[in-house]
N, C-alpha and C. Protein backbone atom coordinates (compact mmCIF):
# COMPACT_ATOMS: atom_id res chain seq x y z
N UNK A 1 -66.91 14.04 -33.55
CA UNK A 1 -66.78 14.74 -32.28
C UNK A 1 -65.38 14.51 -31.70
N UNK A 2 -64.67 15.58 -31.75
CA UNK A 2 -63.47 15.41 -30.76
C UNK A 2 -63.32 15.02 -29.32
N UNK A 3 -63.08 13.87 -28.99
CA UNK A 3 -62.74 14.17 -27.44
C UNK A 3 -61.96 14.57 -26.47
N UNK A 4 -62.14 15.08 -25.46
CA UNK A 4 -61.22 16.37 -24.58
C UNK A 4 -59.74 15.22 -24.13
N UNK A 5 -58.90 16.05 -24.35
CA UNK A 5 -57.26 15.33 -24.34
C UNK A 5 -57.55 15.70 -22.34
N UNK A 6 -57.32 14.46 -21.56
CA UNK A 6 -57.05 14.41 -20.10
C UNK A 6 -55.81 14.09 -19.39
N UNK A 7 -55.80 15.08 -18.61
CA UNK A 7 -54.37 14.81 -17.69
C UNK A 7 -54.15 13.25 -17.66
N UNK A 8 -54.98 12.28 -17.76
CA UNK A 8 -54.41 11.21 -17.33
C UNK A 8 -53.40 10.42 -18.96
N UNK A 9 -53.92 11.26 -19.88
CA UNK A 9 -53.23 10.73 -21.34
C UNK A 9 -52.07 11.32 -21.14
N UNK A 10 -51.77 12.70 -20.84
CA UNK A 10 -50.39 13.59 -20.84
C UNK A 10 -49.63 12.69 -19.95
N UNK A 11 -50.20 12.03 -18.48
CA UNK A 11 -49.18 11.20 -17.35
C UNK A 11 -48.56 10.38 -17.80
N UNK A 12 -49.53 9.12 -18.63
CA UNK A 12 -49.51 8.40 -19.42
C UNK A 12 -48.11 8.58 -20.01
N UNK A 13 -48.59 9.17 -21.22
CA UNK A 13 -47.63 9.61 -22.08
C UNK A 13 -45.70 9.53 -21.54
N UNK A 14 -45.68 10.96 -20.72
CA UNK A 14 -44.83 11.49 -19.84
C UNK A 14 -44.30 9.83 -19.46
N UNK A 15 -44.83 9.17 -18.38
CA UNK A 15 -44.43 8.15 -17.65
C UNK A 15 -43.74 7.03 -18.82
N UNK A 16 -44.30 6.51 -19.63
CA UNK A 16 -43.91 5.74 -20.79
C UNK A 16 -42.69 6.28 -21.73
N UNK A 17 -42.67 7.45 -22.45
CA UNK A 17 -41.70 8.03 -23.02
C UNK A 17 -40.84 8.94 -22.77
N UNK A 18 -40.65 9.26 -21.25
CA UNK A 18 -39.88 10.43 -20.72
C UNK A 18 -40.33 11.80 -21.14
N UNK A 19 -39.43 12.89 -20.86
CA UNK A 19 -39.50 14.18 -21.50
C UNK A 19 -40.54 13.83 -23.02
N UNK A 20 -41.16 14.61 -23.34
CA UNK A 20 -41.66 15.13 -24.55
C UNK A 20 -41.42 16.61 -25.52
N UNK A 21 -41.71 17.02 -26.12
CA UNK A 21 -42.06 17.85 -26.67
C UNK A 21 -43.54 18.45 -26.72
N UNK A 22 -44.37 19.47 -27.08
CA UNK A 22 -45.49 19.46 -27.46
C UNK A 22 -46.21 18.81 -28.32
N UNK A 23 -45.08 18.88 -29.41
CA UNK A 23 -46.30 18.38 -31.02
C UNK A 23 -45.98 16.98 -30.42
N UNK A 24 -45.00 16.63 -30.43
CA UNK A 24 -44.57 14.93 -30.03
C UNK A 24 -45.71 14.15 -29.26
N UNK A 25 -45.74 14.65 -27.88
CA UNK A 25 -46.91 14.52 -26.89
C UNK A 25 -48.37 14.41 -28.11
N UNK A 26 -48.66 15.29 -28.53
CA UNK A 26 -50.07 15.49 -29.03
C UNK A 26 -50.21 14.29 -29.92
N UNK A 27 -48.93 13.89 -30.52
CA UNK A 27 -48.92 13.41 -32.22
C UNK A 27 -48.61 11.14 -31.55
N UNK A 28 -48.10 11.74 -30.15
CA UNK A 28 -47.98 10.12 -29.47
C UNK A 28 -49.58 9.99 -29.13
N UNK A 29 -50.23 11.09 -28.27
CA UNK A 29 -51.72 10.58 -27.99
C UNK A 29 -52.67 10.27 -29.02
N UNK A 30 -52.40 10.89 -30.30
CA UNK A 30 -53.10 10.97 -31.65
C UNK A 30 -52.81 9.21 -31.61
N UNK A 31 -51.57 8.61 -31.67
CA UNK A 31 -51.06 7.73 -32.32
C UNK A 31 -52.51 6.65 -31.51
N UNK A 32 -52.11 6.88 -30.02
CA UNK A 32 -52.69 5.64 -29.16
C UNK A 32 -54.14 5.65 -29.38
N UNK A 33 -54.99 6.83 -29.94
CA UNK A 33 -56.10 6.77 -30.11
C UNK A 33 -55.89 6.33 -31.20
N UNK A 34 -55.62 5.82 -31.86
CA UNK A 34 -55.49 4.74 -33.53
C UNK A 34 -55.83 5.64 -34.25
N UNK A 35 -55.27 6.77 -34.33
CA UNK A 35 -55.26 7.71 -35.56
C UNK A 35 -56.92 8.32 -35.64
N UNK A 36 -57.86 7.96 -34.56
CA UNK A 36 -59.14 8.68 -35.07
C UNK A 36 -60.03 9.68 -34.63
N UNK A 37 -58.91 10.35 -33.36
CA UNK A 37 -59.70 11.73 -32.86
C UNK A 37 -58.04 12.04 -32.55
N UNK A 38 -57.81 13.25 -33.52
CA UNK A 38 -56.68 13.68 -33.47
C UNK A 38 -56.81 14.85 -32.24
N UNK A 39 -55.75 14.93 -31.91
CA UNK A 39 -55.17 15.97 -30.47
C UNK A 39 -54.38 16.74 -31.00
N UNK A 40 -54.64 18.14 -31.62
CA UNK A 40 -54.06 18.98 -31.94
C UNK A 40 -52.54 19.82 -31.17
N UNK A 41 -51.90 20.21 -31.26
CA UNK A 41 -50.75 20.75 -30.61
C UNK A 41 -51.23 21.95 -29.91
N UNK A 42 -51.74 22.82 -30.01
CA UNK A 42 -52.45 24.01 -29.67
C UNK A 42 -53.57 23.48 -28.30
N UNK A 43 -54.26 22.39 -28.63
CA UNK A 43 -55.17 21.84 -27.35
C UNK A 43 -54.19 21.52 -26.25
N UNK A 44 -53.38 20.64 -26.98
CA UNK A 44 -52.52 19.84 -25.96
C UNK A 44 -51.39 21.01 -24.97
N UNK A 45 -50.95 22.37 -25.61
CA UNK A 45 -50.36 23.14 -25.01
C UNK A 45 -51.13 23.90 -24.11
N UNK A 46 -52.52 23.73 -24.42
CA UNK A 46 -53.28 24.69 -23.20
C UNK A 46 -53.30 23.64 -22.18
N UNK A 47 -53.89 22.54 -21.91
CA UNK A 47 -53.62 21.29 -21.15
C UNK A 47 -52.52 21.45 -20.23
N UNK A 48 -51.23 21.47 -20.96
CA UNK A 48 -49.92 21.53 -20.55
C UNK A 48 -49.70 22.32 -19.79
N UNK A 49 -50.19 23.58 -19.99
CA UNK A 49 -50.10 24.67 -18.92
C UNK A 49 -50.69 24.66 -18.12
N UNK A 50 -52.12 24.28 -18.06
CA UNK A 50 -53.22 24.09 -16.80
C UNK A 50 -52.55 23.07 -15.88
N UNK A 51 -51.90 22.00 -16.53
CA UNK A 51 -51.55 21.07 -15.73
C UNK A 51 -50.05 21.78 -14.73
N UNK A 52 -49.71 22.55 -15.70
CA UNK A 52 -48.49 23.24 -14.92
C UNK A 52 -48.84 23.98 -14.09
N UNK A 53 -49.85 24.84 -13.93
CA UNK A 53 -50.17 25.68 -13.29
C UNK A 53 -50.60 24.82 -11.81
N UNK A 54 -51.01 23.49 -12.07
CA UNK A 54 -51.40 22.62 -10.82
C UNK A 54 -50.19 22.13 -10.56
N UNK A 55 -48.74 22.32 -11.04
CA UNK A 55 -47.97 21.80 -10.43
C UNK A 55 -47.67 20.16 -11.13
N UNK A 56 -48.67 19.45 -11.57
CA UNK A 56 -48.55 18.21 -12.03
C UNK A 56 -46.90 17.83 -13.70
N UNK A 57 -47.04 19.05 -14.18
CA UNK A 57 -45.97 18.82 -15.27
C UNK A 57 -44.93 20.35 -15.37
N UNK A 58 -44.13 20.32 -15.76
CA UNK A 58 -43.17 21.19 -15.60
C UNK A 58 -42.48 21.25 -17.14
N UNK A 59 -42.01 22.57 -17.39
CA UNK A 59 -41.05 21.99 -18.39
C UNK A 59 -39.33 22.46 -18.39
N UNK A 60 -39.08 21.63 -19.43
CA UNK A 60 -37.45 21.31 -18.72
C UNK A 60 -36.71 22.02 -20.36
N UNK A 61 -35.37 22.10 -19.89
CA UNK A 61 -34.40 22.77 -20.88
C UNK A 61 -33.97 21.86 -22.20
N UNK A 62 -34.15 22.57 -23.28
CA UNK A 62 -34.34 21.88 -24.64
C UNK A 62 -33.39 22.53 -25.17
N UNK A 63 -33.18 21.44 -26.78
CA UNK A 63 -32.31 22.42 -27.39
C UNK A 63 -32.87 23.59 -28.21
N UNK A 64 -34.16 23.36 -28.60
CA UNK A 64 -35.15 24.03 -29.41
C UNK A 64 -35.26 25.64 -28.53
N UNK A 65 -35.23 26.90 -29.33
CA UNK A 65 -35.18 28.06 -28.94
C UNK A 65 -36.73 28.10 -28.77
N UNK A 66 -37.81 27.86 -29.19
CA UNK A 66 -39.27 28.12 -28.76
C UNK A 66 -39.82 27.37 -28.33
N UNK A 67 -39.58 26.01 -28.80
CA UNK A 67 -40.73 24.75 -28.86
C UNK A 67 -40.14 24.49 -27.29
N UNK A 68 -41.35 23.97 -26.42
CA UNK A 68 -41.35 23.44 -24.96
C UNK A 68 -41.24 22.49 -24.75
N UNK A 69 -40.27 21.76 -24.18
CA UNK A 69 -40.15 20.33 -23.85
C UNK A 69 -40.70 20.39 -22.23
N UNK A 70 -41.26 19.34 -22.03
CA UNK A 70 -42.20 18.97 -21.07
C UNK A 70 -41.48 17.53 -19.89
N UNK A 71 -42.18 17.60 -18.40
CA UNK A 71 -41.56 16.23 -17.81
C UNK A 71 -42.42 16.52 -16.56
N UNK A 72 -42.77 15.10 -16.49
CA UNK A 72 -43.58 15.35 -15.16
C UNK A 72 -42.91 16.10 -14.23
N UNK A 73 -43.99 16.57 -13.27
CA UNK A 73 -43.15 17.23 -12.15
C UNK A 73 -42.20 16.56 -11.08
N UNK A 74 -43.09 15.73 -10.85
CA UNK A 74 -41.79 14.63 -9.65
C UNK A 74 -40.35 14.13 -9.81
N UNK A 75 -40.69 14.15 -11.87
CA UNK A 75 -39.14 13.64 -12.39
C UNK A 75 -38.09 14.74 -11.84
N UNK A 76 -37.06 13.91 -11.33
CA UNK A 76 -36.04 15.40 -10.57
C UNK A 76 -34.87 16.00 -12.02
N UNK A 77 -34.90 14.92 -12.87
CA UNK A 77 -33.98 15.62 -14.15
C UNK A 77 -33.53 14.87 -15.13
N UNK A 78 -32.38 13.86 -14.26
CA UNK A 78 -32.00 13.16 -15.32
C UNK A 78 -32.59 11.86 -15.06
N UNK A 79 -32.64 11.02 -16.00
CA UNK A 79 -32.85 9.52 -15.85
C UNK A 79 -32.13 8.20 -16.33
């Protein structure tokens, strides 16, 4: 049984390693669950957006032409 990836793993995440990526994000929460309910990239990008849509995560300018780099919202830019 998979379990549902929660805003509080993405904060998590975000707060500990700065900016992310998508797959990065998915493939760091994969990691912390010890490799045994994987968090797909595709789950974790719908997440990402719901959470954006609440305002909670934002995403920020990458060098990557498609892939979304991600940062909490409060972060003002640089660090």
């Amino acid at each position: 049984m998979m379990s549902k990836l929660t805003e509080h793993e993405v904060i998590s995440v975000l707060e500990g390693h700065g900016n992310c990526m998508t797959y990065q994000l998915a493939n760091i929460i994969t990691a912390k669950r010890g490799y045994k309910d994987h968090v797909k990239t595709p789950q974790a990008l719908r997440l990402l957006k719901r959470m954006e849509a609440k305002g909670k995560v934002r995403r920020v300018k990458s060098v990557y032409a498609v892939q979304i780099c991600w940062a909490l919202a409060e972060q003002s830019g640089g660090e």
